[in-house]
C-alpha atoms as a PDB file:
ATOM      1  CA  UNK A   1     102.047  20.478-120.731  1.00  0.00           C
ATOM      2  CA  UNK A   2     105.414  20.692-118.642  1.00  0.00           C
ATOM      3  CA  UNK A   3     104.058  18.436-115.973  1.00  0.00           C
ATOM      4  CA  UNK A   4     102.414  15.411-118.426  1.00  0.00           C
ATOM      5  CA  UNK A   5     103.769  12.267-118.656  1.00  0.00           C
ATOM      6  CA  UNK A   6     105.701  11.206-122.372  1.00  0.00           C
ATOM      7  CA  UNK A   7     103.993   8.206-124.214  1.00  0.00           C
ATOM      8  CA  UNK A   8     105.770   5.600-126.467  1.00  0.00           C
ATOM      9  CA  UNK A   9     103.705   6.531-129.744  1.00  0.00           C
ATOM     10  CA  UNK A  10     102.414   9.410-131.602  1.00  0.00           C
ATOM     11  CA  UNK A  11      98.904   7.562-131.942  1.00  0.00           C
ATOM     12  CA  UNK A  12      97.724   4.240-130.967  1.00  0.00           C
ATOM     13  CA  UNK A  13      97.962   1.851-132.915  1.00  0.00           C
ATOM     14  CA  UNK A  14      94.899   0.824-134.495  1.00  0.00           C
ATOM     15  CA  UNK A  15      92.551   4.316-133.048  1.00  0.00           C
ATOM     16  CA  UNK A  16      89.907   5.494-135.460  1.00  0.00           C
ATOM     17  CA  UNK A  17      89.905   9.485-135.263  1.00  0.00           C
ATOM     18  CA  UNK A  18      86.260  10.400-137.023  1.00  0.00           C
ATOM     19  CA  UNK A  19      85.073  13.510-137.526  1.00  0.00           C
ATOM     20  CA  UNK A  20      83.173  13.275-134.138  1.00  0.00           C
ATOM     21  CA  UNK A  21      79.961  15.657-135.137  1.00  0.00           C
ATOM     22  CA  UNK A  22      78.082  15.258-131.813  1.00  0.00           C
ATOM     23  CA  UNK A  23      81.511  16.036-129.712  1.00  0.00           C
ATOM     24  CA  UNK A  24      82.403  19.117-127.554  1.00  0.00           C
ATOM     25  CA  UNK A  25      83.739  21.232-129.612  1.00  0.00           C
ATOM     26  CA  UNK A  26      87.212  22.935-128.868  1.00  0.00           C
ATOM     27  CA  UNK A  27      88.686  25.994-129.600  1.00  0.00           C
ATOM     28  CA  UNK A  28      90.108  26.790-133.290  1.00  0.00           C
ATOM     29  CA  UNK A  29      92.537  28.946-132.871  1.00  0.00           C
ATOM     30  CA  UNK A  30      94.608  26.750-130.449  1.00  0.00           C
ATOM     31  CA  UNK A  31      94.162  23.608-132.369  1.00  0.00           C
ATOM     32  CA  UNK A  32      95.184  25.107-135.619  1.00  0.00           C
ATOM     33  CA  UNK A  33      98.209  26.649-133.488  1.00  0.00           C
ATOM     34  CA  UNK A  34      99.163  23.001-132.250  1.00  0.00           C
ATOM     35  CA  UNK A  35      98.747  21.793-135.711  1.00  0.00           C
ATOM     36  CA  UNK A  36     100.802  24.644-137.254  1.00  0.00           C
ATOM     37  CA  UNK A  37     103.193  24.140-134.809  1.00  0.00           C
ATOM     38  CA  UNK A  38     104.095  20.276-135.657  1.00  0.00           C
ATOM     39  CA  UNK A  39     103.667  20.988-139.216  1.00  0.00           C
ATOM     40  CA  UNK A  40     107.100  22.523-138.352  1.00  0.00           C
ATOM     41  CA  UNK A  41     108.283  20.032-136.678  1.00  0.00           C
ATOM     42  CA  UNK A  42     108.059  17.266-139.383  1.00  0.00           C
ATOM     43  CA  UNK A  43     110.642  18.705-141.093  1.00  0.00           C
ATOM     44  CA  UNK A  44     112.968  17.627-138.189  1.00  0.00           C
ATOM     45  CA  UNK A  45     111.161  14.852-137.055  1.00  0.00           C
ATOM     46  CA  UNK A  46     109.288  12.983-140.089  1.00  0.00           C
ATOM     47  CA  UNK A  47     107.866  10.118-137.777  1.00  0.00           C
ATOM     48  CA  UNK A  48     105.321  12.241-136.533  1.00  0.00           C
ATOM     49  CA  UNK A  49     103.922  13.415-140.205  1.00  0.00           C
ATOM     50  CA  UNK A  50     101.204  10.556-140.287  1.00  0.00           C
ATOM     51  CA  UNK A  51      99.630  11.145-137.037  1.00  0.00           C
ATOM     52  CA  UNK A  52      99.847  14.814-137.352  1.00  0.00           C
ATOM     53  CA  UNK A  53      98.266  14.592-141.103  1.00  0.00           C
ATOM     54  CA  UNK A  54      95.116  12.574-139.540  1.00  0.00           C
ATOM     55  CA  UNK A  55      94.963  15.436-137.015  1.00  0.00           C
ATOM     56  CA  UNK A  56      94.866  18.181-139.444  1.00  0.00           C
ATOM     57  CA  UNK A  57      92.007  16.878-141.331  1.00  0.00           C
ATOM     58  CA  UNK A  58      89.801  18.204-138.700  1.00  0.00           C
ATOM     59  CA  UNK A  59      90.763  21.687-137.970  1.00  0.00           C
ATOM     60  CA  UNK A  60      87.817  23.086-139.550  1.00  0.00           C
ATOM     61  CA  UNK A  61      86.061  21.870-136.911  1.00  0.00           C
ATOM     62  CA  UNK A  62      88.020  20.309-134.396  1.00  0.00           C
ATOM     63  CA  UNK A  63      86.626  18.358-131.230  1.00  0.00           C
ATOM     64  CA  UNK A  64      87.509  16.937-127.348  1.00  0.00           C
ATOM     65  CA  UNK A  65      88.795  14.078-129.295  1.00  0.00           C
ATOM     66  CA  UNK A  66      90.818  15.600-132.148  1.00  0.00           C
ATOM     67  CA  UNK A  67      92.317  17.665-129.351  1.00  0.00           C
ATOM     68  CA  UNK A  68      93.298  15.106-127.380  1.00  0.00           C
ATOM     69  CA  UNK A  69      94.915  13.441-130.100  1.00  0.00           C
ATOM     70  CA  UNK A  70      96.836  16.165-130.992  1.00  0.00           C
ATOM     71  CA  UNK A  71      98.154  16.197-127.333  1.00  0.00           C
ATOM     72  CA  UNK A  72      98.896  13.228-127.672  1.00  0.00           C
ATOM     73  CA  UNK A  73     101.914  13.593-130.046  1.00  0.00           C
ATOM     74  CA  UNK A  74     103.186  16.725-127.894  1.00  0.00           C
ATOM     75  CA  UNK A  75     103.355  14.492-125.259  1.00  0.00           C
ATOM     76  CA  UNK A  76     105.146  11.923-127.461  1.00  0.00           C
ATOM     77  CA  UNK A  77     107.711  14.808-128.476  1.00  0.00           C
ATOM     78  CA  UNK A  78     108.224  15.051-124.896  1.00  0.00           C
ATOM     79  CA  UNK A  79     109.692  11.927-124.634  1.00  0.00           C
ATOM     80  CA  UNK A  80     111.608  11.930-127.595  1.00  0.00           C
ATOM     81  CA  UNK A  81     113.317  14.698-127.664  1.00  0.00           C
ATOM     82  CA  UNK A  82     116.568  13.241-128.861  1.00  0.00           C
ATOM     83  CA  UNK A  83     115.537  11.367-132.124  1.00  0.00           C
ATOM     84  CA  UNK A  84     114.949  13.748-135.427  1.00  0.00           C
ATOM     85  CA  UNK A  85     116.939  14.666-138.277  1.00  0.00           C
ATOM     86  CA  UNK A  86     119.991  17.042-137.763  1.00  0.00           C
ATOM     87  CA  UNK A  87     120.669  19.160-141.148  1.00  0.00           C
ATOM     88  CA  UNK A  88     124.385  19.660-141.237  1.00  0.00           C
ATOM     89  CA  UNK A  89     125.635  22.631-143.381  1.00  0.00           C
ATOM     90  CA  UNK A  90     127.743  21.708-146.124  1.00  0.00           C
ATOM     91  CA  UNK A  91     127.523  17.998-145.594  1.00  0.00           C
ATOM     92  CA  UNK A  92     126.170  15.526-148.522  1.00  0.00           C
ATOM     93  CA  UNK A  93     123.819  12.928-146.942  1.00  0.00           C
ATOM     94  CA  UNK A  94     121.707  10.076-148.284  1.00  0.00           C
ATOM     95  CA  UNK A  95     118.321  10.047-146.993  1.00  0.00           C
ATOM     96  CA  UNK A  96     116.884   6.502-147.112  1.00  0.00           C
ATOM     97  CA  UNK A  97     112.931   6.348-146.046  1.00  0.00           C
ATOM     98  CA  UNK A  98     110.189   3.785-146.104  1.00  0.00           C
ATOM     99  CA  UNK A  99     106.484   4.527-146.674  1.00  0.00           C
ATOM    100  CA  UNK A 100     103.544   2.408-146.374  1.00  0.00           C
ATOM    101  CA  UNK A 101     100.415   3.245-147.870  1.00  0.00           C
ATOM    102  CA  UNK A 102      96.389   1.935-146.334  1.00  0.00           C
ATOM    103  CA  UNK A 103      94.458   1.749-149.316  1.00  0.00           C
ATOM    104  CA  UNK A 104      90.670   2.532-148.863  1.00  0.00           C
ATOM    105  CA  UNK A 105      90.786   2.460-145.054  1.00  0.00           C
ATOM    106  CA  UNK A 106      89.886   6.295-143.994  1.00  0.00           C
ATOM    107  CA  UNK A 107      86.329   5.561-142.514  1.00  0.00           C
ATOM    108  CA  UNK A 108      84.922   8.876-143.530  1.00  0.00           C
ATOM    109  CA  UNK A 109      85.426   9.072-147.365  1.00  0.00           C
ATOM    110  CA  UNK A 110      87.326   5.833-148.272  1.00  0.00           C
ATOM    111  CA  UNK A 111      90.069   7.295-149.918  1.00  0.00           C
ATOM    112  CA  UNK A 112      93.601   5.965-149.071  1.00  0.00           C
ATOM    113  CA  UNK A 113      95.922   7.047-146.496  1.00  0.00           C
ATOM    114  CA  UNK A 114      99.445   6.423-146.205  1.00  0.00           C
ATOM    115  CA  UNK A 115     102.394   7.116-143.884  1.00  0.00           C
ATOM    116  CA  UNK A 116     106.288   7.316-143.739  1.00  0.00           C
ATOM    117  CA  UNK A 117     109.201   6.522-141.755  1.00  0.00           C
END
């Protein structure tokens, strides 16, 4: 990872991540370590929560291609390594947020998904 290029976005916009049964299979215990690891992270850097949620849906069986997404948002984190939220001690601040929610759109069960900025 210290010689990849940075990308503009967590995850395309518009890419359908599926559970992907006939893929190459990857393995678990360094998938659910990348996923642990920016589960931390969104507590610093909330704009990555929605790609990293779609991303932990399959770590019970994660593929090439849930890998690869997952990568994919390191290597955004590489190039954004100044934006995130700095927690000041013993300062008051006001949060302000927007979320969006997809209603019915997850291809797998149809249940909705939503995300936040």
């Amino acid at each position: 990872m210290d010689n990849c290029s940075s990308v503009k976005v967590p995850m395309d916009f518009g890419y359908k991540i599926s559970a992907d049964p006939s893929g190459e299979s990857v393995d678990h215990k360094s998938y659910r370590g990348i996923i642990g690891y920016l589960m931390y992270l969104t507590a610093s850097q909330p704009y990555i929560v929605f790609a990293m949620g779609v991303c932990a849906r399959y770590h019970a069986n994660p593929k090439v291609s849930h890998m690869n997404s997952a990568k994919q948002i390191l290597w955004y984190l590489k190039g954004s390594k100044t934006l995130g939220l700095w927690y000041l001690a013993g300062n008051d601040f006001s949060l302000q947020a927007f979320t969006n929610a997809d209603h019915a759109k997850c291809k797998l069960n149809r249940k909705s998904t939503s995300g936040g900025w």
